[in-house]
N, C-alpha and C. Protein backbone atom coordinates (compact mmCIF):
# COMPACT_ATOMS: atom_id res chain seq x y z
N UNK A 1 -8.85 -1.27 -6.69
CA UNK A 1 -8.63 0.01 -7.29
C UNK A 1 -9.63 1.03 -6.78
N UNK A 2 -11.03 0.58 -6.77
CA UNK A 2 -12.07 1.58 -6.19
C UNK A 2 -11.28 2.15 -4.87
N UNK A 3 -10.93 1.21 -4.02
CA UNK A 3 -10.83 1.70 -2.58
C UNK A 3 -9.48 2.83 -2.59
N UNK A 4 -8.62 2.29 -3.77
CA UNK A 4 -7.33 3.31 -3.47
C UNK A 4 -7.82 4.51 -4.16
N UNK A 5 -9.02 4.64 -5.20
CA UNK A 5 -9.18 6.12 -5.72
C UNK A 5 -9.91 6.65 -4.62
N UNK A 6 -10.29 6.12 -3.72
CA UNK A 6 -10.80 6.97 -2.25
C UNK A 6 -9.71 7.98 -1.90
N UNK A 7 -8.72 7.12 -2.00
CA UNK A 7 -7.50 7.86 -0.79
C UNK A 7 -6.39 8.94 -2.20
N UNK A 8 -7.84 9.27 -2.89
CA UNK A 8 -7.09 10.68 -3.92
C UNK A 8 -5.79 10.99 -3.73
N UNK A 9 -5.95 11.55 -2.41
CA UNK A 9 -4.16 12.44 -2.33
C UNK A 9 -3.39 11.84 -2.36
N UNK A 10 -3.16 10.22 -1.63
CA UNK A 10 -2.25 9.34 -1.74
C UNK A 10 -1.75 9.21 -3.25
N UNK A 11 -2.39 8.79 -4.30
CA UNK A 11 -2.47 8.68 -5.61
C UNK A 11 -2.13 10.19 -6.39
N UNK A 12 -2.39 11.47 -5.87
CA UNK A 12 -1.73 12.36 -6.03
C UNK A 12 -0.28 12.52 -5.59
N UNK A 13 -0.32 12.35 -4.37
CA UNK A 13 1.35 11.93 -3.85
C UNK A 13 2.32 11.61 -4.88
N UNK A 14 1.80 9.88 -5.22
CA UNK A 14 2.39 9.50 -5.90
C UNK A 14 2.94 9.66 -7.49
N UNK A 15 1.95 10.43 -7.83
CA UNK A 15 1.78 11.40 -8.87
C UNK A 15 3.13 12.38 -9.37
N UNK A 16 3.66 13.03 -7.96
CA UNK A 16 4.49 14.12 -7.83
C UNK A 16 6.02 12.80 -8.27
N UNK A 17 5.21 12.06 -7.97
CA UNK A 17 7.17 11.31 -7.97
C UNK A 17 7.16 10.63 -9.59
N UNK A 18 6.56 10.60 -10.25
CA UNK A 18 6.24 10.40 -11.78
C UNK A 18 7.11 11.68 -12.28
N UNK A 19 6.23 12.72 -12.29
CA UNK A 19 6.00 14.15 -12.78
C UNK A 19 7.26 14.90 -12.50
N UNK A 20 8.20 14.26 -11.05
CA UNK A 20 9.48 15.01 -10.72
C UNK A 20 8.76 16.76 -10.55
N UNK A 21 7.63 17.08 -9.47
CA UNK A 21 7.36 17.98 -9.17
C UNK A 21 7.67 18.51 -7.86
N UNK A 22 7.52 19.56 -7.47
CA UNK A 22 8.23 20.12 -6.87
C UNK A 22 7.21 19.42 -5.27
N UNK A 23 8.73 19.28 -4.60
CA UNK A 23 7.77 18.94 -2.98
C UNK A 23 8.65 19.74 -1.67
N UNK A 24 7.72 19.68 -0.61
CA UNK A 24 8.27 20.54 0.58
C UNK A 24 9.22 19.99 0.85
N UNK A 25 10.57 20.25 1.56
CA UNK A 25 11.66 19.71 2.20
C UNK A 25 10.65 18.79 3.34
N UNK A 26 9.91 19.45 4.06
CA UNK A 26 9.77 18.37 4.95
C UNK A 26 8.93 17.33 4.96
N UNK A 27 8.65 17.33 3.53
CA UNK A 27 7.99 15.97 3.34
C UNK A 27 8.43 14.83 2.17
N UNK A 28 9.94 15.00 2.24
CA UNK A 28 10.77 14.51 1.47
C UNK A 28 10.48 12.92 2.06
N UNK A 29 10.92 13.02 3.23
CA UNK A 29 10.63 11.42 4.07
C UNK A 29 9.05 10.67 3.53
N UNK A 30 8.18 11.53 3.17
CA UNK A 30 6.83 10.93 2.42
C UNK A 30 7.11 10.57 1.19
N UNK A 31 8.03 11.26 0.34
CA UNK A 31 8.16 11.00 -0.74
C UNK A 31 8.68 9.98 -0.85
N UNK A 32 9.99 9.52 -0.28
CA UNK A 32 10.67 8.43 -0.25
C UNK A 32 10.35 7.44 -0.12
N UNK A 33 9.08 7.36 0.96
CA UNK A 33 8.26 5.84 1.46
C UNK A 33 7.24 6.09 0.38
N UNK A 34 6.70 6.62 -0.45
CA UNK A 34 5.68 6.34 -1.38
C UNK A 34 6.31 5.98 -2.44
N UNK A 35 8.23 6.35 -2.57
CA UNK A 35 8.73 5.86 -4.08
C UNK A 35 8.55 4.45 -3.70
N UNK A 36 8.88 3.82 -2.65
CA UNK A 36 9.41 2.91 -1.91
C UNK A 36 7.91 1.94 -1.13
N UNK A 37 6.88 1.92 -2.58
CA UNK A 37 5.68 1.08 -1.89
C UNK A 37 5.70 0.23 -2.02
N UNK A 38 6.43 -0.75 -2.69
CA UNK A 38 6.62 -2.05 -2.70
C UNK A 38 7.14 -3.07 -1.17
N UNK A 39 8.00 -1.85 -0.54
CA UNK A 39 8.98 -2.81 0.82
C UNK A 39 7.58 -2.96 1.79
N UNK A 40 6.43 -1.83 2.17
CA UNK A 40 5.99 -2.01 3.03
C UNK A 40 4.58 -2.88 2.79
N UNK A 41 4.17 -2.92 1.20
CA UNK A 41 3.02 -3.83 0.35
C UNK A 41 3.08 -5.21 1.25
N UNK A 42 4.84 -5.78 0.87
CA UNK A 42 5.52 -7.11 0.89
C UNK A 42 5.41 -7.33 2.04
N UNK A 43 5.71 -6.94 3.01
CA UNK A 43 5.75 -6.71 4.14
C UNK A 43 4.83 -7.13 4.70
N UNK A 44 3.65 -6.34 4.77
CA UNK A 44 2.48 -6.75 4.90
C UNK A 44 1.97 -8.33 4.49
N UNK A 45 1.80 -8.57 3.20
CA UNK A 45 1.47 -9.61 2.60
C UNK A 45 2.35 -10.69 2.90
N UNK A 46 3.73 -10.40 3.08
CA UNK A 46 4.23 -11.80 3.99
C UNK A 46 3.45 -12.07 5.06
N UNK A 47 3.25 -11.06 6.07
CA UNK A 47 2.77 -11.08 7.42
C UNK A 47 1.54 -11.88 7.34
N UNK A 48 0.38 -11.71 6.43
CA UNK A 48 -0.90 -12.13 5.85
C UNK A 48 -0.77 -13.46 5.78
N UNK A 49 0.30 -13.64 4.65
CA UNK A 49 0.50 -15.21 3.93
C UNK A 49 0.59 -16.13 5.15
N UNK A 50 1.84 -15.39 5.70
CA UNK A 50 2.59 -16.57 6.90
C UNK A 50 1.08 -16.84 7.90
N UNK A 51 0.62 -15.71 8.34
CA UNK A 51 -0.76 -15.96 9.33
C UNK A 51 -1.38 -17.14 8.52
N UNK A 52 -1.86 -17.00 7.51
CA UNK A 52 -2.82 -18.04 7.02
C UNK A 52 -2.09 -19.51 6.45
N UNK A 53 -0.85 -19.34 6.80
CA UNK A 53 0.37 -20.81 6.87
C UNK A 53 -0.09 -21.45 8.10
N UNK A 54 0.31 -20.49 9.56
CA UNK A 54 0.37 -20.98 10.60
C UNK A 54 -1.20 -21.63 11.42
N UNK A 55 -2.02 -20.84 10.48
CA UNK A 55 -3.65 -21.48 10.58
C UNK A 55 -4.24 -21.99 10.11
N UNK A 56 -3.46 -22.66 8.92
CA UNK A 56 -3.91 -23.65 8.04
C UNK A 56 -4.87 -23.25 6.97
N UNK A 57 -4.96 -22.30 6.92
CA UNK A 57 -6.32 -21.63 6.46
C UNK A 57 -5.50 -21.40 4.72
N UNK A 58 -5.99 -22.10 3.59
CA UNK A 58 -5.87 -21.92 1.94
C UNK A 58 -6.37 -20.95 1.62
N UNK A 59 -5.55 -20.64 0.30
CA UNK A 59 -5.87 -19.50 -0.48
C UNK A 59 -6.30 -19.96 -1.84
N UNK A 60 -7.71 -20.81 -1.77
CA UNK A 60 -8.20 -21.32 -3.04
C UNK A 60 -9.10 -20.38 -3.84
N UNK A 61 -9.63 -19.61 -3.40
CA UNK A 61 -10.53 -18.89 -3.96
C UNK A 61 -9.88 -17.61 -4.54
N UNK A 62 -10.65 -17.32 -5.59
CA UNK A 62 -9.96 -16.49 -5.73
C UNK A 62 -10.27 -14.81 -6.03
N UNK A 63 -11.70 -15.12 -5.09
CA UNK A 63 -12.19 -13.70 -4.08
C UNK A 63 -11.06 -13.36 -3.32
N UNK A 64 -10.76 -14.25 -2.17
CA UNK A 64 -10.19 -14.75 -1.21
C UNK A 64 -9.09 -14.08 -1.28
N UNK A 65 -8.26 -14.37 -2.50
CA UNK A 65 -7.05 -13.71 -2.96
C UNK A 65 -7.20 -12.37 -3.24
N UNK A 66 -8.19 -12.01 -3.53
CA UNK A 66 -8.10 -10.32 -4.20
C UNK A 66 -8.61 -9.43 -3.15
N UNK A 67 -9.51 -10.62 -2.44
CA UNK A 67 -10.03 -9.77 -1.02
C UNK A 67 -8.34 -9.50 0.18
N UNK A 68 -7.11 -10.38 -0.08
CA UNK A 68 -5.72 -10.44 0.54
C UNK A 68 -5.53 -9.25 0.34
N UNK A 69 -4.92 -9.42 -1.07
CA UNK A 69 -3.95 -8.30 -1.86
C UNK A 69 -4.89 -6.51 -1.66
N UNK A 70 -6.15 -7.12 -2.08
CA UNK A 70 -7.08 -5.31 -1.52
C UNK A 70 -6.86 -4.49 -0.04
N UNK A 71 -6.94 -6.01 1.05
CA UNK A 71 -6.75 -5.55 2.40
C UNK A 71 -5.47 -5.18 2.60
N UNK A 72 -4.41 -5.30 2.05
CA UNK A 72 -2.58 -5.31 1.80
C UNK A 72 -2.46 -3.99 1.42
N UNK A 73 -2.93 -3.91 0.05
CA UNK A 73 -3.12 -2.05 -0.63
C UNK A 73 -3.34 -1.06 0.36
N UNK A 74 -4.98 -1.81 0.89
CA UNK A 74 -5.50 -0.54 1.70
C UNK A 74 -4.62 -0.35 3.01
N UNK A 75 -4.26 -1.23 3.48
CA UNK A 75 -3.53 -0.97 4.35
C UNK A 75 -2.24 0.20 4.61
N UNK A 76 -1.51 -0.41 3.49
CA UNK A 76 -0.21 0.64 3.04
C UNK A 76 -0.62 1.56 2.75
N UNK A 77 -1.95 1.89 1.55
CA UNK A 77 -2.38 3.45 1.68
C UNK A 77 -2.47 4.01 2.85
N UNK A 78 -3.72 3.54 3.81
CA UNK A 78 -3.97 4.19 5.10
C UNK A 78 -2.80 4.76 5.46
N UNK A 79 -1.94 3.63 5.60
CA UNK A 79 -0.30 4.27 6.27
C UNK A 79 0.06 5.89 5.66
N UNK A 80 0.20 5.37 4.19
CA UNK A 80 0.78 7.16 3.63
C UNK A 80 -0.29 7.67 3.77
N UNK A 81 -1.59 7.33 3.74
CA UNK A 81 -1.79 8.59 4.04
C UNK A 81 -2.05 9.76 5.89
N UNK A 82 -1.71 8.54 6.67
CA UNK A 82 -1.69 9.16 7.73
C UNK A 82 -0.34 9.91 7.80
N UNK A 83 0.77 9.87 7.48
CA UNK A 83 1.93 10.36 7.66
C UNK A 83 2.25 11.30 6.03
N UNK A 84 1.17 11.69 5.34
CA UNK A 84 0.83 12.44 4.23
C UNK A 84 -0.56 13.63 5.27
């Protein structure tokens, strides 16, 4: 959570699609992929999981796990917010 209140505007973004506030036509395509953060989260985190399948490498800890799912978040933020 710390790392995504970094990326403010992202979390403002997402904000606008709660609130049904008003957004630019041409950043409708942002809006859509931020309603839509779950496809690219999953996405990711398959990609993660399967890597650490094919390397044998467990997910016992459960730093380990939150350190996954944090690097997964931040990731997809970075994304909106480069194309934000």
């Amino acid at each position: 959570q710390a790392r995504l209140r970094k990326e403010a505007y992202v979390l403002h973004a997402r904000r606008y699609l709660v609130n049904g506030g008003p957004v630019h036509p041409r950043q409708q395509h942002v809006v859509d992929e931020l309603a839509a953060f779950c496809r690219p989260y999953l996405s990711r985190l398959w990609a993660r999981l399967h890597g650490r399948d094919v390397w044998q490498e467990p997910c016992t800890d459960v730093d380990e796990v939150r350190e996954l799912l944090e690097g997964v978040s931040r990731s997809v933020s970075l994304d909106h917010r480069q194309r934000i």
